[in-house]
N, C-alpha and C. Protein backbone atom coordinates (compact mmCIF):
# COMPACT_ATOMS: atom_id res chain seq x y z
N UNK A 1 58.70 -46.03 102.17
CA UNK A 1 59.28 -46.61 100.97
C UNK A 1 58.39 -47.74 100.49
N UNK A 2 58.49 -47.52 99.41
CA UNK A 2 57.51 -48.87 98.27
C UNK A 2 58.15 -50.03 98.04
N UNK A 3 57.43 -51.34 98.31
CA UNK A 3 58.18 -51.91 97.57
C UNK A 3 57.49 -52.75 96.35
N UNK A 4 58.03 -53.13 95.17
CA UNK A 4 57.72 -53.93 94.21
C UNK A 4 57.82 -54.83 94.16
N UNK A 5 57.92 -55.88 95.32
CA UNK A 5 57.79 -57.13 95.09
C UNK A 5 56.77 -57.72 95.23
N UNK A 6 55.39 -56.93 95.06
CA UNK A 6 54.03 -57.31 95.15
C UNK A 6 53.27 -57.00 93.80
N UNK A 7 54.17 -56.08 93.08
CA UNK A 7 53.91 -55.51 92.08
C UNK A 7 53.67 -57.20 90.49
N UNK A 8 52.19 -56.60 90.04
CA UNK A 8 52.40 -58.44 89.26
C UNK A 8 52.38 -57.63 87.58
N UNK A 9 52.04 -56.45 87.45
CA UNK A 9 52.04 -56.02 86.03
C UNK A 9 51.79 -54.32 86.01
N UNK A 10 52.23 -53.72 84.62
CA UNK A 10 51.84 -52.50 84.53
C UNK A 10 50.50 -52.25 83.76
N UNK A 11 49.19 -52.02 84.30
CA UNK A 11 48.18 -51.36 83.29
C UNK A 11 48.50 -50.73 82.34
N UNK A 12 48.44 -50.75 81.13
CA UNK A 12 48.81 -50.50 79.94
C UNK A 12 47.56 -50.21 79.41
N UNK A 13 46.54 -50.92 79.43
CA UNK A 13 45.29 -51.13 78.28
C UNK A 13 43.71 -50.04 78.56
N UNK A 14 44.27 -49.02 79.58
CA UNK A 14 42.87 -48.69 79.92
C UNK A 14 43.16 -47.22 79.82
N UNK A 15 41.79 -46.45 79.55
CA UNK A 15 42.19 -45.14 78.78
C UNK A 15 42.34 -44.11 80.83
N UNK A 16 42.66 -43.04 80.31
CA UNK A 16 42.85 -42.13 81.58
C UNK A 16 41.63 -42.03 82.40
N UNK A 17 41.51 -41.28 83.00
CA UNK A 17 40.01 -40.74 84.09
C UNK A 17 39.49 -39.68 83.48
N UNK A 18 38.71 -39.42 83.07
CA UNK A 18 37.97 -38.28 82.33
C UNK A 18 37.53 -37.27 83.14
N UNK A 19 38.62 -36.18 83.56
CA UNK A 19 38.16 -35.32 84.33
C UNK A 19 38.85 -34.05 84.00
N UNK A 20 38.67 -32.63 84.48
CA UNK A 20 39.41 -31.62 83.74
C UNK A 20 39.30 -30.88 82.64
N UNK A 21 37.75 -31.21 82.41
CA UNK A 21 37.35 -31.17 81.19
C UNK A 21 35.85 -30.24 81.38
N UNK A 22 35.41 -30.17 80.16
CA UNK A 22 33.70 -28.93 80.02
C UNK A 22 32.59 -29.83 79.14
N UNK A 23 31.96 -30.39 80.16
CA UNK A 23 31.06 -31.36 79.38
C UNK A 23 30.09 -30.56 78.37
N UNK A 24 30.08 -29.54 78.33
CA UNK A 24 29.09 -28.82 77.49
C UNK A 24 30.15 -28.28 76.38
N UNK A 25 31.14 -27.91 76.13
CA UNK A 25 32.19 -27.22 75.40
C UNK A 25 32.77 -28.09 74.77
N UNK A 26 33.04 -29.31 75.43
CA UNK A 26 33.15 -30.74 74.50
C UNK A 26 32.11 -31.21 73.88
N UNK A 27 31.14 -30.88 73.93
CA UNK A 27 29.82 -31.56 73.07
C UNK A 27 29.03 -30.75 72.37
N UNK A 28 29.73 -30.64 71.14
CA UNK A 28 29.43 -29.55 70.18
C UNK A 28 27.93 -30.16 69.51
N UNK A 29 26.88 -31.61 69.79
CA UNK A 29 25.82 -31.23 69.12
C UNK A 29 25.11 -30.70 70.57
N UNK A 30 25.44 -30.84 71.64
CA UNK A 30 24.50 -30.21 72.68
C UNK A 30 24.36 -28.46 72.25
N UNK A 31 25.76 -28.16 72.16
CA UNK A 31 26.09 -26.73 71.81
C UNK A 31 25.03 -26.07 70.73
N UNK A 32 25.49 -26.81 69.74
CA UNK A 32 24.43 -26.76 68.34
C UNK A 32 22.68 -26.80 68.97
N UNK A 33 22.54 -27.91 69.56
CA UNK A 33 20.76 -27.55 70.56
C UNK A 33 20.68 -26.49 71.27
N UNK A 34 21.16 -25.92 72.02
CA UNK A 34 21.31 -24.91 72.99
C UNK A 34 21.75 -23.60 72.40
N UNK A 35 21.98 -23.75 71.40
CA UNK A 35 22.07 -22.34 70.15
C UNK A 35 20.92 -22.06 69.34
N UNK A 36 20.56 -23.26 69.38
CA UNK A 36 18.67 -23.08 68.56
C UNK A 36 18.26 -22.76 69.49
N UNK A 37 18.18 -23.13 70.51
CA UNK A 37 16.88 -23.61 71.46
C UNK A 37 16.76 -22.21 72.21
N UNK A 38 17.93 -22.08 73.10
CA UNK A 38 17.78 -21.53 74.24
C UNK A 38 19.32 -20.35 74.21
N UNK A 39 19.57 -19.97 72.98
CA UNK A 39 21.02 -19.48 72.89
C UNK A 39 21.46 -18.47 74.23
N UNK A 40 20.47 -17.83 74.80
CA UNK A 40 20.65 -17.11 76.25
C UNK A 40 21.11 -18.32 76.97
N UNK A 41 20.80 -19.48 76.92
CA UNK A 41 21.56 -19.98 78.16
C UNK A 41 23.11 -20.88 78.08
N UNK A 42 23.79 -20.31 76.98
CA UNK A 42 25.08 -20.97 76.85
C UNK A 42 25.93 -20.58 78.47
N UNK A 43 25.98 -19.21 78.71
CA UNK A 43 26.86 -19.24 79.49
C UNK A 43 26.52 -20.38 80.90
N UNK A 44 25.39 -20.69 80.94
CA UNK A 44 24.81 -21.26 82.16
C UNK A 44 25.86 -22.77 82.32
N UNK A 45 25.34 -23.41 80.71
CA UNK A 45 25.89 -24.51 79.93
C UNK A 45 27.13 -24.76 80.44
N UNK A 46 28.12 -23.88 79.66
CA UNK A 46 29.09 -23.75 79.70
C UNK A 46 29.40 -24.09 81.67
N UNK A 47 28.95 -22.77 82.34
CA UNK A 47 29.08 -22.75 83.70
C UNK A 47 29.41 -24.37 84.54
N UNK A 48 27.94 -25.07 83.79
CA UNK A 48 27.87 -26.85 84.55
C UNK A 48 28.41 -27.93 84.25
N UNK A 49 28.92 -27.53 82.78
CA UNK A 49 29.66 -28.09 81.82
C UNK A 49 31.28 -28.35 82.72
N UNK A 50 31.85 -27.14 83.11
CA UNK A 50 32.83 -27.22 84.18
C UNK A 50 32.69 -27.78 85.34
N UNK A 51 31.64 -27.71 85.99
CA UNK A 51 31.49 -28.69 87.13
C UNK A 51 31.66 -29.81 86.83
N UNK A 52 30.68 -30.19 86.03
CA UNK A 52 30.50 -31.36 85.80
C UNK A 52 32.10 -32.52 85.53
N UNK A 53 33.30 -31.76 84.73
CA UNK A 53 34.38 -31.94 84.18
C UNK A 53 35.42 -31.79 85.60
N UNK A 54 34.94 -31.53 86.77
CA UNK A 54 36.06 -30.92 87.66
C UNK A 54 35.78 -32.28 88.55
N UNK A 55 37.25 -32.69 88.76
CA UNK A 55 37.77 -33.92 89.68
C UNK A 55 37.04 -34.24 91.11
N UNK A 56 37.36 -32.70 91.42
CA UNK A 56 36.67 -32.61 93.29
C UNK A 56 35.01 -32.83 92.87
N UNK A 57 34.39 -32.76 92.15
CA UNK A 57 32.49 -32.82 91.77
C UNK A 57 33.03 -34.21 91.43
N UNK A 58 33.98 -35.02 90.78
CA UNK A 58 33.44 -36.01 90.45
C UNK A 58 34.14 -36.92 91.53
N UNK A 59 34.93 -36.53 92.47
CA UNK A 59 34.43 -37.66 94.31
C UNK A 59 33.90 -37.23 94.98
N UNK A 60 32.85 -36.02 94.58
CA UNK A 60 31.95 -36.03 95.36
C UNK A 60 30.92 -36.73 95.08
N UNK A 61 30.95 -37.14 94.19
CA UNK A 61 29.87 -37.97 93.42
C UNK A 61 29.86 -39.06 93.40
N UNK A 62 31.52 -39.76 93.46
CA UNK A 62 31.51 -41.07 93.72
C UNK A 62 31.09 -41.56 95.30
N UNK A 63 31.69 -40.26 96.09
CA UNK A 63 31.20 -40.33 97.46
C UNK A 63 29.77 -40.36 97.92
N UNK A 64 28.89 -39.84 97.68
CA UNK A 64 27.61 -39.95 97.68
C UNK A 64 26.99 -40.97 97.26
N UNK A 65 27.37 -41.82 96.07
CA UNK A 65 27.00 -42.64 95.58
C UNK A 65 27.50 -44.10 96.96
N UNK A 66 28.47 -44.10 97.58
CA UNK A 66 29.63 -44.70 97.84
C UNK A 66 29.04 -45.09 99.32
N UNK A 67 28.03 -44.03 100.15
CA UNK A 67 27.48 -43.73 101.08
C UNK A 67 26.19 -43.61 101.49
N UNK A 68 25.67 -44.90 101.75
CA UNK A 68 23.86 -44.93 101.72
C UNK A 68 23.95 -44.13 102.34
N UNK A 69 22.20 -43.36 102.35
CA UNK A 69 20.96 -42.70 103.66
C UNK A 69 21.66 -43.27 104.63
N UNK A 70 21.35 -43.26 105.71
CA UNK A 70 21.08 -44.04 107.08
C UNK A 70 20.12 -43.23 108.00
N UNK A 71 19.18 -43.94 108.16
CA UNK A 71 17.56 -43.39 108.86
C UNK A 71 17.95 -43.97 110.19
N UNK A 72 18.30 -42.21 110.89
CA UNK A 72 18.28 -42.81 112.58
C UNK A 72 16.54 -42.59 113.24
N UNK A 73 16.42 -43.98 113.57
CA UNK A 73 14.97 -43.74 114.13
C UNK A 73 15.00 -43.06 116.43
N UNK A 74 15.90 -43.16 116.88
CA UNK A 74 16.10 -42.41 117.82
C UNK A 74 17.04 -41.44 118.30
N UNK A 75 16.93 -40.74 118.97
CA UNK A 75 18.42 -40.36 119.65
C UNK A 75 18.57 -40.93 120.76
N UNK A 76 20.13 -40.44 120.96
CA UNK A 76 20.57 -41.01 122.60
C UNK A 76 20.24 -41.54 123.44
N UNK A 77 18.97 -40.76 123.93
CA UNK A 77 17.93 -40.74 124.77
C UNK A 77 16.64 -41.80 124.98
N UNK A 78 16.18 -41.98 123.34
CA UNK A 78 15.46 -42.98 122.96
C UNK A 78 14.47 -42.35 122.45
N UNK A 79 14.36 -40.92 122.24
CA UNK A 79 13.34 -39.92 121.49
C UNK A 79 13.10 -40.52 120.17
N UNK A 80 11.67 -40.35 119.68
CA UNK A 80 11.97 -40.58 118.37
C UNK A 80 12.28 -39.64 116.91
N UNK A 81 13.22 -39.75 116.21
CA UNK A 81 13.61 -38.94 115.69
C UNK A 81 13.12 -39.35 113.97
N UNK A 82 13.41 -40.16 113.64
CA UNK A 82 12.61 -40.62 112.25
C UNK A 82 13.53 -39.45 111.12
N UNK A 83 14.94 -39.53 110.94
CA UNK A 83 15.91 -38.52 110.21
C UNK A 83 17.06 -39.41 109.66
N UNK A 84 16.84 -39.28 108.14
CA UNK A 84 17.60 -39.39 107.66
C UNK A 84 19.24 -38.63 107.30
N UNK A 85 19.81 -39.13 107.60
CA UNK A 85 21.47 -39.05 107.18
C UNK A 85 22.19 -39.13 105.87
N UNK A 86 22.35 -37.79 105.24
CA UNK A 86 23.21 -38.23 104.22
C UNK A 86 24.48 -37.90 104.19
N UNK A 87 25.54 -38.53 103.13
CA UNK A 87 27.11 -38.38 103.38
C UNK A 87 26.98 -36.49 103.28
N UNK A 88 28.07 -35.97 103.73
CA UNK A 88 28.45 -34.63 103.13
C UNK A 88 28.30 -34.02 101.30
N UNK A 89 28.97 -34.92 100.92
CA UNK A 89 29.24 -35.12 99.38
C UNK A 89 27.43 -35.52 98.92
N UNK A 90 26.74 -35.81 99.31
CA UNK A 90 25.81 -35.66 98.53
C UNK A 90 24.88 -34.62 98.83
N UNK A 91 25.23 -33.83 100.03
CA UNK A 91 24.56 -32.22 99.77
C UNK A 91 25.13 -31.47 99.34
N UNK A 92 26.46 -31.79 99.05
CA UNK A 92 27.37 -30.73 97.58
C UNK A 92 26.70 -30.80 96.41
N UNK A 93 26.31 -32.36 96.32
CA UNK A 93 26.13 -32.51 94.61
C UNK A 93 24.92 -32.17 94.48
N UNK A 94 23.87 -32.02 95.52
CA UNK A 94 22.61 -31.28 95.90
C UNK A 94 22.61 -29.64 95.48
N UNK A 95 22.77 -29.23 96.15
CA UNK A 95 23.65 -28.19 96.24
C UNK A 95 23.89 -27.75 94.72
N UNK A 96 24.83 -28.23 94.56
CA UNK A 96 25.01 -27.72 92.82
C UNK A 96 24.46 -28.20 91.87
N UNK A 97 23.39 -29.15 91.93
CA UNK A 97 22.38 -29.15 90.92
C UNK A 97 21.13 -28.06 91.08
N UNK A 98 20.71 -27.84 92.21
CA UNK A 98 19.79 -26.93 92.55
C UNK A 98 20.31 -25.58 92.35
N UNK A 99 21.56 -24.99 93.07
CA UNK A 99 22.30 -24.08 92.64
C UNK A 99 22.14 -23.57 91.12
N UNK A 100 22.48 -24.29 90.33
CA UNK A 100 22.67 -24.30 88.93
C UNK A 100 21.08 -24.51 88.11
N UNK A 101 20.36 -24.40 88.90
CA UNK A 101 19.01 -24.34 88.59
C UNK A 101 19.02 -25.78 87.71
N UNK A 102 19.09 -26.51 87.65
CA UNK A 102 18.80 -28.00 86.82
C UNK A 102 17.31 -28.33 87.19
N UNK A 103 16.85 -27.99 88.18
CA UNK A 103 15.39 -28.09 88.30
C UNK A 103 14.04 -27.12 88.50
N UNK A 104 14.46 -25.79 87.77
CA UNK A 104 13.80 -24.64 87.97
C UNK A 104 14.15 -23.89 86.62
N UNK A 105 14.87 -23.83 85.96
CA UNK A 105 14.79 -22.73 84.82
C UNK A 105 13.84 -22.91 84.25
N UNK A 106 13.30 -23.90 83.48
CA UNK A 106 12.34 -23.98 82.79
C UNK A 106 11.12 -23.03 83.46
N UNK A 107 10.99 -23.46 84.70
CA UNK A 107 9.81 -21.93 85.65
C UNK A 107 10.09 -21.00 85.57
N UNK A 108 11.53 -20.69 85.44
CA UNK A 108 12.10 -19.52 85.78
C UNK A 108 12.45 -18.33 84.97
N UNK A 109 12.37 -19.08 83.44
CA UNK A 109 13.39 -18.47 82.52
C UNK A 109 12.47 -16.97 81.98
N UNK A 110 13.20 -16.48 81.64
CA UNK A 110 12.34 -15.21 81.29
C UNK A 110 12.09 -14.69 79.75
N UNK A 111 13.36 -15.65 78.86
CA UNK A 111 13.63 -15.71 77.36
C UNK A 111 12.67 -17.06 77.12
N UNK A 112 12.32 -17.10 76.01
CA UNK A 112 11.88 -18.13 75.34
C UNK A 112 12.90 -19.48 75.16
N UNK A 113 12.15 -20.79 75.27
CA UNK A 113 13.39 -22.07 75.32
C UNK A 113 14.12 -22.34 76.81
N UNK A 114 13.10 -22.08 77.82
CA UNK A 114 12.89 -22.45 79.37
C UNK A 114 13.41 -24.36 78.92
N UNK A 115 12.58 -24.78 78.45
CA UNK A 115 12.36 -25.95 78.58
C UNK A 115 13.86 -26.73 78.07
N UNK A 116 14.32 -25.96 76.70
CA UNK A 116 15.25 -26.95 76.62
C UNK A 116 16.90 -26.67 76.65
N UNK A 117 16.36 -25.22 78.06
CA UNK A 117 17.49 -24.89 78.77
C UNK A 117 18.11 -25.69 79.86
N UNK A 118 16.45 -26.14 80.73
CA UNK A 118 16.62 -26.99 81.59
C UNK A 118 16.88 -28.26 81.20
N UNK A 119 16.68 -28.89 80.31
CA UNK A 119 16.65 -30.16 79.65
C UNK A 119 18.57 -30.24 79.31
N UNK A 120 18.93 -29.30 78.85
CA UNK A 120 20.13 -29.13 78.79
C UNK A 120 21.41 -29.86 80.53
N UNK A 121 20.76 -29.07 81.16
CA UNK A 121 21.44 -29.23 82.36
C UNK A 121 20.94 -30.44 82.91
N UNK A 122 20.00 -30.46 82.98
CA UNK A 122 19.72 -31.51 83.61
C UNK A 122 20.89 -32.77 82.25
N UNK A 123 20.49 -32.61 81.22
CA UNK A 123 21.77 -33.54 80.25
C UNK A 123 23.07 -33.83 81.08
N UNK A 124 23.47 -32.33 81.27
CA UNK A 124 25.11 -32.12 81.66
C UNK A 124 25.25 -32.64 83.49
N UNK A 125 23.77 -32.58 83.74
CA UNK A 125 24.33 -32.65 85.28
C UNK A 125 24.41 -34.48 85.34
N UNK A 126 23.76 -35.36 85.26
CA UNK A 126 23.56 -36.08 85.12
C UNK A 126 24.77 -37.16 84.45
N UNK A 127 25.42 -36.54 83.75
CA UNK A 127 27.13 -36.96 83.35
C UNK A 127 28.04 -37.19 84.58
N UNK A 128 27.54 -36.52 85.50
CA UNK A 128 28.26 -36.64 86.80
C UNK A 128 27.56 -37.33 88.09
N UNK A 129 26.12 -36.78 88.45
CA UNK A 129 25.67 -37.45 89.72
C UNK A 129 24.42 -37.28 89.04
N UNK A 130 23.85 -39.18 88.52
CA UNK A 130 22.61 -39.05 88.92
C UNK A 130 21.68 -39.90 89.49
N UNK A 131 22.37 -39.52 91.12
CA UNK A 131 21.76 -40.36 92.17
C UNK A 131 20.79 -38.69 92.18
N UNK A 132 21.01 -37.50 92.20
CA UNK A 132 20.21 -36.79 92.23
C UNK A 132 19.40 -36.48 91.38
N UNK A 133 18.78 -37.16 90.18
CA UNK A 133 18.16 -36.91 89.05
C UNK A 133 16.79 -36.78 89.72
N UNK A 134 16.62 -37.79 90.80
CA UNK A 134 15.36 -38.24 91.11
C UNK A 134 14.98 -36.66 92.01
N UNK A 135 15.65 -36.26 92.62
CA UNK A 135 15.11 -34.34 93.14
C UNK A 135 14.72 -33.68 92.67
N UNK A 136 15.64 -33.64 91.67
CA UNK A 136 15.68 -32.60 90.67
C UNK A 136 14.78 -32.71 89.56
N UNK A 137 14.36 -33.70 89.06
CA UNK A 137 13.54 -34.33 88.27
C UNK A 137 12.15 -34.32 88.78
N UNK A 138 11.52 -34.54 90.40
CA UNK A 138 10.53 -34.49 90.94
C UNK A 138 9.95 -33.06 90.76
N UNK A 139 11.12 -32.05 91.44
CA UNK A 139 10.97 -30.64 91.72
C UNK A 139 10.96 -29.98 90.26
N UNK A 140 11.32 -30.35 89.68
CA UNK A 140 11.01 -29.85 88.13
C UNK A 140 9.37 -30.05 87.55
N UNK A 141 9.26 -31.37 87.79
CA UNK A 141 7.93 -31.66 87.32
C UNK A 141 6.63 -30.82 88.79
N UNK A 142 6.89 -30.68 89.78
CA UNK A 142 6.21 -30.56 90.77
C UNK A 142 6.14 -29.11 90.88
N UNK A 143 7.00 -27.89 90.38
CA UNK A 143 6.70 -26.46 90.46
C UNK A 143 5.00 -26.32 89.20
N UNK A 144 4.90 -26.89 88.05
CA UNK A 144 3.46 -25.96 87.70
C UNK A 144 2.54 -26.75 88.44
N UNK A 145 2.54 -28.05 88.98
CA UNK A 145 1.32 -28.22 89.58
C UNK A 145 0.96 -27.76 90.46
N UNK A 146 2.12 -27.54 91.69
CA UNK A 146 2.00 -26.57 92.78
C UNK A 146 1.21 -25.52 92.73
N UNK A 147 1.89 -24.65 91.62
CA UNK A 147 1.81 -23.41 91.49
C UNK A 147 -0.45 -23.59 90.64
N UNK A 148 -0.60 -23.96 90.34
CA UNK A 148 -1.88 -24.69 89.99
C UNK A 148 -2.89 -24.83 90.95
N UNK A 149 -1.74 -25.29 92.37
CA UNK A 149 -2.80 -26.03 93.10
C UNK A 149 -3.13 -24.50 94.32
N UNK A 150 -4.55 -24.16 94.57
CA UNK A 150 -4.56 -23.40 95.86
C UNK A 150 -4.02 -23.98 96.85
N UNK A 151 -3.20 -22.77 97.38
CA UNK A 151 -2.81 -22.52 98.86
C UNK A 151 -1.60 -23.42 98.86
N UNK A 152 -1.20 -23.35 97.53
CA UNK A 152 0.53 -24.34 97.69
C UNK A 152 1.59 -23.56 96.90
N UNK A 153 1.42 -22.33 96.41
CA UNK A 153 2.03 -21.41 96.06
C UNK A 153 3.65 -21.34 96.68
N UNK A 154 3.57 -20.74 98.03
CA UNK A 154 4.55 -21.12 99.06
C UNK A 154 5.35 -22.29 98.69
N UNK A 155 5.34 -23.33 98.59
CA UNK A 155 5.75 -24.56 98.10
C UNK A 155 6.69 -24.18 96.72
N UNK A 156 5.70 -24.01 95.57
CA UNK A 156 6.41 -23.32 94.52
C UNK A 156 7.01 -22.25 94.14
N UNK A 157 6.93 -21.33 95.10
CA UNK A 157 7.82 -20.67 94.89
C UNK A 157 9.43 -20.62 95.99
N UNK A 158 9.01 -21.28 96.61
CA UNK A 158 10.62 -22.17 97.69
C UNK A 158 11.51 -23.06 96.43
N UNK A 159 10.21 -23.62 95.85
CA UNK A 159 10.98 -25.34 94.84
C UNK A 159 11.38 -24.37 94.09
N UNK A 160 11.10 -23.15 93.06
CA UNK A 160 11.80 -22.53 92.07
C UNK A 160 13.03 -22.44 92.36
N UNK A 161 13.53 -21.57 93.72
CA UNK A 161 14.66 -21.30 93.76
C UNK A 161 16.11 -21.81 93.62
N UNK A 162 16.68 -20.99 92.67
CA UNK A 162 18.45 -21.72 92.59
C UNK A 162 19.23 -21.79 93.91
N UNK A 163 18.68 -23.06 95.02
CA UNK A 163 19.41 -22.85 96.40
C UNK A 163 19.31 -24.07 96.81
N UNK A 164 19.29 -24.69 97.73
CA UNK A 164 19.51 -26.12 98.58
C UNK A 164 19.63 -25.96 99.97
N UNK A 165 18.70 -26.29 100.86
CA UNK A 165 18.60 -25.88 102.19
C UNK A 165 18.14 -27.24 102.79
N UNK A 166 18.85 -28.11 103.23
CA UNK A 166 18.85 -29.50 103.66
C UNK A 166 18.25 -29.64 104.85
N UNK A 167 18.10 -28.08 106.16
CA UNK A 167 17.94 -27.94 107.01
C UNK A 167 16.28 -28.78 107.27
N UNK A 168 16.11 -29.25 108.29
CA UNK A 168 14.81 -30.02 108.69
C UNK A 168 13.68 -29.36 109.17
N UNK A 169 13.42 -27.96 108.75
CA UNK A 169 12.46 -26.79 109.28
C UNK A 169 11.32 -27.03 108.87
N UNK A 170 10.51 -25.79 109.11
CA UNK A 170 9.08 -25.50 108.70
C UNK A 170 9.74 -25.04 107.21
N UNK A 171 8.39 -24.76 106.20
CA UNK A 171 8.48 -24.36 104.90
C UNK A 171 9.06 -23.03 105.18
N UNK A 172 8.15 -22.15 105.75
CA UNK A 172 8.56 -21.06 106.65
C UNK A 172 10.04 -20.35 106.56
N UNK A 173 10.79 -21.56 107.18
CA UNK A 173 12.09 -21.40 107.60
C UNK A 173 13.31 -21.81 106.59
N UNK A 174 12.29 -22.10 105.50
CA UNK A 174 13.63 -22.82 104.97
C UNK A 174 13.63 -21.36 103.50
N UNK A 175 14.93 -21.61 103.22
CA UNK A 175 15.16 -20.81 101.93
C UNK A 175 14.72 -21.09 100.60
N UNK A 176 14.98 -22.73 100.54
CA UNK A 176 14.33 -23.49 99.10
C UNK A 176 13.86 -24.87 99.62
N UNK A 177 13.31 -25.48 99.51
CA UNK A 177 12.38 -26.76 99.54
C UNK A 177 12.90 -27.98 98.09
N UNK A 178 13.06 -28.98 98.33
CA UNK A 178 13.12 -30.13 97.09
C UNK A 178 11.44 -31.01 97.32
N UNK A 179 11.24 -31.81 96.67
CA UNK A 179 10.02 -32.25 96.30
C UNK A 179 10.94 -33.93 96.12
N UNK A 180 10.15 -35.07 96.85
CA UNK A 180 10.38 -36.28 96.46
C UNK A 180 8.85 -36.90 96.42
N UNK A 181 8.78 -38.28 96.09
CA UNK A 181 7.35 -39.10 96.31
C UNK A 181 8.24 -39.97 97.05
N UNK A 182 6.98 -40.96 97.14
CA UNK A 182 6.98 -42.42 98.05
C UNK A 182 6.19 -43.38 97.01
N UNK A 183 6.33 -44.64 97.00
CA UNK A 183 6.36 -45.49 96.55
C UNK A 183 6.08 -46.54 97.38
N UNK A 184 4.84 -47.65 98.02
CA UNK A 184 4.78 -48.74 99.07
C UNK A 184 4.13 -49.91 98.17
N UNK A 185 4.24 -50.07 97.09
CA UNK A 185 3.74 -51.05 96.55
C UNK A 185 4.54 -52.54 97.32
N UNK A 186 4.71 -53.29 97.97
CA UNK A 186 6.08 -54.03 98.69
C UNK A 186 5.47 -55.19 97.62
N UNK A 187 4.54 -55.13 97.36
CA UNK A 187 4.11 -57.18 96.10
C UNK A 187 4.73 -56.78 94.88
N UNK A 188 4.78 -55.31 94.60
CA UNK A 188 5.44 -54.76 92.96
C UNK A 188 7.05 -54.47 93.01
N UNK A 189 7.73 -54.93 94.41
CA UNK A 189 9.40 -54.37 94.51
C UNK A 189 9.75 -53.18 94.37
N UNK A 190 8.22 -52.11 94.43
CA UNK A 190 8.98 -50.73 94.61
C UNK A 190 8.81 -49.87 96.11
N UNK A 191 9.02 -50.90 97.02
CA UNK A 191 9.12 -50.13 98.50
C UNK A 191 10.56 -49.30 98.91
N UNK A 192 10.23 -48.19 98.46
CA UNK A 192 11.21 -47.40 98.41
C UNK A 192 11.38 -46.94 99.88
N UNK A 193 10.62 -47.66 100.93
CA UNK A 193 11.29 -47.29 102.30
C UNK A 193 12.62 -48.18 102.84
């Protein structure tokens, strides 16, 4: 049982939670771009547009956000392990940005307006989680150089794929690959370790 004698006022002044909703189906000039541009990829739109709008994606998102890395440098034992830890919720939201190709259609597409199919999603995904912009954004830019560079093919064609494989393998072993940089400038404040 509740009680109200702690209770000091009713919120009145603040609008609802914005969830339940089709971020692409609500945003009729994206619609209008994605009808010029890339009209094959509405249904995709549409597809992330719902994620993006669905309650459970958006605590997973707050969760991830909510939940640093944590870099265990040993195990048990005292081995060194040098592995990062992330919450659950941010290999969902992994997961369904890669899934949803947000960082590969543009490689991928087979119709004309690759570019501002992906540009699209990446729009819509980004409404929701973009602690992952920086993956998805790397691996986007990092499939033609790959694919450019000898003997890194392998590489680009893992990063194309609509998949997410978090697993800590060889290239080999894994199903799809993400692409990040590093950053050690520590006098410029961008030591991103």
């Amino acid at each position: 049982m509740t009680s109200d004698r702690f209770a000091t006022h009713v919120v009145e002044n603040q609008v609802p939670p914005l969830s339940g909703f089709n971020a692409f189906d609500d945003d009729p000039l994206l619609g209008e771009l994605v009808a010029a541009g890339a009209p094959w990829a509405r249904d995709r739109c549409v597809a992330l547009g719902a994620v993006v709008g669905d309650p459970g994606v958006q605590e997973a998102a707050r969760l991830a956000n909510r939940y640093s890395p944590e870099l265990r440098t040993h195990d048990p034992q005292g081995g060194r392990l040098d592995q990062v830890d992330y919450h659950p919720a941010y290999h969902q939201c992994m997961a369904l940005a890669f899934g949803h190709g947000v960082h590969a259609l543009a490689w991928t597409a087979e119709q004309p307006g690759g570019q501002v199919a992906r540009a699209a999603l990446s729009y819509l995904w980004n409404q929701v989680e973009n602690g992952t912009a920086c993956p998805t954004g790397m691996a986007y830019a990092a499939v033609p150089a790959l694919r450019a560079s000898e003997g890194l093919a392998g590489w680009a064609e893992k990063l194309a794929v609509f998949g997410y494989d978090p697993r800590s393998v060889p290239l080999e072993e894994k199903t799809a690959v993400t692409i990040g940089y590093a950053m050690t400038e520590k006098q410029g404040g961008s030591d991103l370790r």
